[in-house]
Protein backbone atom coordinates (compact mmCIF):
# COMPACT_ATOMS: atom_id res chain seq x y z
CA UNK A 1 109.03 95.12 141.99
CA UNK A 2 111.88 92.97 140.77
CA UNK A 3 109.80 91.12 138.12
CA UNK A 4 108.95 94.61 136.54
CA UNK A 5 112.69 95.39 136.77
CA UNK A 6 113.87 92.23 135.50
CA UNK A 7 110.78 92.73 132.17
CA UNK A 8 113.00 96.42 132.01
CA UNK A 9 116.13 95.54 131.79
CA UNK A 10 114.83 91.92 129.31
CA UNK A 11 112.85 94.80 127.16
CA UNK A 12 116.16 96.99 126.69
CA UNK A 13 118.33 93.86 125.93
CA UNK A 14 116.19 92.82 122.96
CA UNK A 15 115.70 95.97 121.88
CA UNK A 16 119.09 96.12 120.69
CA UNK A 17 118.97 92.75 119.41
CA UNK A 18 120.13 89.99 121.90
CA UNK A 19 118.73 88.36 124.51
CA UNK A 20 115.60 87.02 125.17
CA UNK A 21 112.00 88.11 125.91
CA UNK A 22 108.94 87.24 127.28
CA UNK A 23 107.58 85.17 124.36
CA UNK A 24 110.55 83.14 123.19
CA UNK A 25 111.82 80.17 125.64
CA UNK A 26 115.14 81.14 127.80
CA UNK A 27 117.30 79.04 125.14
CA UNK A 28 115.74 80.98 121.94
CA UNK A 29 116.61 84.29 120.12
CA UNK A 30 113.96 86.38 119.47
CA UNK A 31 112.73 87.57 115.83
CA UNK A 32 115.65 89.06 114.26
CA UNK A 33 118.22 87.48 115.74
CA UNK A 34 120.53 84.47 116.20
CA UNK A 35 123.21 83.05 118.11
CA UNK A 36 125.87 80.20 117.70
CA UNK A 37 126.46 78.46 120.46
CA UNK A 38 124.04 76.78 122.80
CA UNK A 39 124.32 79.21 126.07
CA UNK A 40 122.24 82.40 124.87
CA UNK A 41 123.84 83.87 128.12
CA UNK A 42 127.62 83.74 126.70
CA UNK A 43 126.93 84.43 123.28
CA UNK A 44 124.16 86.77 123.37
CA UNK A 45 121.42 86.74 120.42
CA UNK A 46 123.29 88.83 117.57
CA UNK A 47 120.95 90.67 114.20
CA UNK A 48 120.85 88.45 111.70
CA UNK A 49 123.83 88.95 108.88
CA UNK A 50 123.06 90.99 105.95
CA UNK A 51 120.54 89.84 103.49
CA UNK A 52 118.83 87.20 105.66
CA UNK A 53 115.43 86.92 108.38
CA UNK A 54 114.21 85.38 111.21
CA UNK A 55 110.50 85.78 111.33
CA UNK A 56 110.22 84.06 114.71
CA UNK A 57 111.93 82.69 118.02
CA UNK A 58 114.50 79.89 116.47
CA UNK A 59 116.78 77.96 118.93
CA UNK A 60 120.01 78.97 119.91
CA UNK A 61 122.45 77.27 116.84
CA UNK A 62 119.73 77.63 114.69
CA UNK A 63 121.11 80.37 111.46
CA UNK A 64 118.90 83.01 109.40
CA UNK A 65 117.02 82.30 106.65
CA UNK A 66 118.93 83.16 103.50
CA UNK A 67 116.28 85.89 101.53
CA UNK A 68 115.19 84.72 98.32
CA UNK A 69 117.47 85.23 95.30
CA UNK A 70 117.53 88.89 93.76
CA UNK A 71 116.26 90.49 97.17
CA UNK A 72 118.83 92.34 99.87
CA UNK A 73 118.04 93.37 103.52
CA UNK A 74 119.06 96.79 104.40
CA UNK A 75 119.71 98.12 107.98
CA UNK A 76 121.78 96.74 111.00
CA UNK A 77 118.62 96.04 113.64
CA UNK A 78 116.97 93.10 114.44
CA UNK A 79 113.61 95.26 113.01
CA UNK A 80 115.59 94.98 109.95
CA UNK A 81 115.75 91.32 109.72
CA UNK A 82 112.23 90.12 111.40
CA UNK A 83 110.24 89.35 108.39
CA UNK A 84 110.63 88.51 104.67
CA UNK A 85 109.27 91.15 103.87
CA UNK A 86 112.50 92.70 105.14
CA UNK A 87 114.05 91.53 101.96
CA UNK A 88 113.59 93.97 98.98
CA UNK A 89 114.21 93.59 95.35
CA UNK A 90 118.12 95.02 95.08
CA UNK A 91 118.60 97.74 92.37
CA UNK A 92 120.52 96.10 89.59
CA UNK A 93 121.67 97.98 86.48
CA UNK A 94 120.20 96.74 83.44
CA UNK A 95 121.50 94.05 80.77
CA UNK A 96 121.34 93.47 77.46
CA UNK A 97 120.97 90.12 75.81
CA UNK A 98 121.75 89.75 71.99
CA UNK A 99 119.12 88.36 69.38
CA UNK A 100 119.08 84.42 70.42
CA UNK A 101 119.84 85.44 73.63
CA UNK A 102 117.97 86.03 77.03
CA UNK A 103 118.13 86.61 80.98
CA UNK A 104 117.07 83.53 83.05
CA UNK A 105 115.28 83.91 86.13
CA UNK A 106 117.86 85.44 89.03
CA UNK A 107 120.88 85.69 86.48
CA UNK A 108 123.04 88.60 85.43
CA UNK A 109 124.59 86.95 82.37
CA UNK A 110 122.47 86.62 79.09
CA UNK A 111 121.56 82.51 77.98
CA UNK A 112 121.68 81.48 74.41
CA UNK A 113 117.55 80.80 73.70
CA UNK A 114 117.02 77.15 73.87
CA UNK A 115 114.71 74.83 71.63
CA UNK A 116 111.41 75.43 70.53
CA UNK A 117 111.21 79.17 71.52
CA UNK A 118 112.59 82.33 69.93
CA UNK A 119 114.52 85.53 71.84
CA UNK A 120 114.69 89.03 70.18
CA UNK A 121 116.97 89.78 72.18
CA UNK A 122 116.73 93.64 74.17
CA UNK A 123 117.34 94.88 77.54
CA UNK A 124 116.55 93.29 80.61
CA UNK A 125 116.11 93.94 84.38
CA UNK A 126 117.02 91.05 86.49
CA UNK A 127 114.23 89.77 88.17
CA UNK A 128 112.92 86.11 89.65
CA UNK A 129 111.27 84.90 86.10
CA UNK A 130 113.28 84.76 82.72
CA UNK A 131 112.75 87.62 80.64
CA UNK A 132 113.30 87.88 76.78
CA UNK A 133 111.95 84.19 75.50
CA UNK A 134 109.18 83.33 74.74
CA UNK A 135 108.04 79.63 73.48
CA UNK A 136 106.88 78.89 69.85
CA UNK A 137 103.13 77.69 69.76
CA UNK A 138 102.18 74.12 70.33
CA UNK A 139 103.39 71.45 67.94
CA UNK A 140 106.12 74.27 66.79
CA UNK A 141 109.63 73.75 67.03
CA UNK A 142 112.64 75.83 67.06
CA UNK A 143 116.36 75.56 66.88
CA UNK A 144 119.19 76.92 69.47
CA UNK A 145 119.37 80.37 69.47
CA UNK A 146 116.39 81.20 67.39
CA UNK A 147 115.73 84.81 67.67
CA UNK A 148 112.31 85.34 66.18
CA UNK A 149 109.36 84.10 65.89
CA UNK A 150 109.63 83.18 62.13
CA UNK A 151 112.13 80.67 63.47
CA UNK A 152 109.25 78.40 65.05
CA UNK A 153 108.51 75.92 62.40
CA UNK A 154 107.12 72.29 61.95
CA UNK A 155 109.66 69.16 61.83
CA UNK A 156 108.98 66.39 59.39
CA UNK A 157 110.45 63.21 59.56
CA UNK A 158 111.20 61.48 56.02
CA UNK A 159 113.40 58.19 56.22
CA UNK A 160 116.67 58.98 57.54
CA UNK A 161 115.96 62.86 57.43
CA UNK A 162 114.69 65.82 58.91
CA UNK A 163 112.63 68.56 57.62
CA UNK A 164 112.51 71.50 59.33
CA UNK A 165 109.89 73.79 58.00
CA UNK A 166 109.13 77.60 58.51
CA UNK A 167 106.69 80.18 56.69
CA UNK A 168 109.58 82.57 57.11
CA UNK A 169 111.41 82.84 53.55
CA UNK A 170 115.40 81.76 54.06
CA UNK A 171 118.08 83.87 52.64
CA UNK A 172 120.54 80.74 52.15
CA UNK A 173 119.51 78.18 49.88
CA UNK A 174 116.05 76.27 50.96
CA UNK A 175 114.37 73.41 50.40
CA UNK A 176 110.65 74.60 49.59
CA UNK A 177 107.81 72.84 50.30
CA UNK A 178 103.68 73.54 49.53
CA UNK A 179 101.54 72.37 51.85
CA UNK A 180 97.68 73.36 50.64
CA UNK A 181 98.02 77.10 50.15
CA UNK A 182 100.76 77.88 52.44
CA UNK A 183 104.28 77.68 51.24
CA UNK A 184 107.07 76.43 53.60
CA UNK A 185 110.86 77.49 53.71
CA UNK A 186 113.01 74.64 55.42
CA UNK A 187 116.05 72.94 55.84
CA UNK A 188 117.16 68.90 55.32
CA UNK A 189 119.42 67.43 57.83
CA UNK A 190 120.67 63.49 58.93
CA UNK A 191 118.31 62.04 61.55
């Protein structure tokens, strides 16, 4: 009779999130949970803070696993905080990134598009991959901030210089260059 009251009164204890139960050790905290200090019996097993897990018994000390970037938890029981799956995708408004501009993976602030790929710029949700570049074809090049895919061109080098070729017509002044039946638009810069 008193083991069935003491698995009773353990049972009610971790059901509101502290405490420990059958299958973690006496010096654990159960799924859920966590405590600081290394007596579980004067600082009971507390629900993980917001926007972390514990998907299994950890040792008393032993902190929440942060969830992964872009994700929130939501609720205030250890149910809430057992699992990563606990950890949903939080509602973000969405932004919008200038031509030559894009959102990088788990950012909320637009990055000018680096080399050798082009951004059209639009508007983005954040999310856990960039969205908004894309990367010019192999042996392509492109320079900072290119915002289209016209920008992805070859690069020459002749002497000292460096040709950078496009099929794209330029509106400023352009070197022009004809390579079989193709005609290429380009620019001549120091090395």
């Amino acid at each position: 009779m008193k083991k069935i009251f003491i698995a009773i009164v353990a049972c009610m204890i971790c059901n509101v999130g502290w405490g420990v139960n059958w299958v973690c050790e006496i010096d654990q905290c159960n799924k859920g949970t966590w405590a600081l200090d290394d007596n579980p019996y004067n600082n009971p097993c507390m629900v993980c803070p917001a926007n972390t897990y514990q998907d299994g018994c950890v040792y008393v000390g032993e902190e929440c696993t942060p969830c992964p970037a872009g994700t929130v938890t939501i609720g205030d029981t250890a149910a809430d905080h057992d699992s990563i799956d606990d950890c949903i995708p939080m509602e973000t408004e969405e932004i919008s990134c200038n031509p030559g501009y894009y959102l990088p993976a788990n950012s909320q602030q637009c990055t000018q598009c680096p080399k050798n790929s082009y951004c059209p710029g639009g508007t983005f949700t954040p999310t856990t991959t960039d969205s908004g570049i894309t990367q010019c074809p192999d042996n392509m090049y492109s320079p900072l901030g290119s915002d289209s895919a016209d920008d992805c061109g070859r690069i020459l080098h002749i002497g000292e210089y460096i040709l950078y070729l496009r099929t794209a017509k330029l509106t400023v002044p352009s070197l022009n260059v004809q390579i079989g039946n193709a005609i290429y638009y380009g620019d001549m810069f120091p090395a």
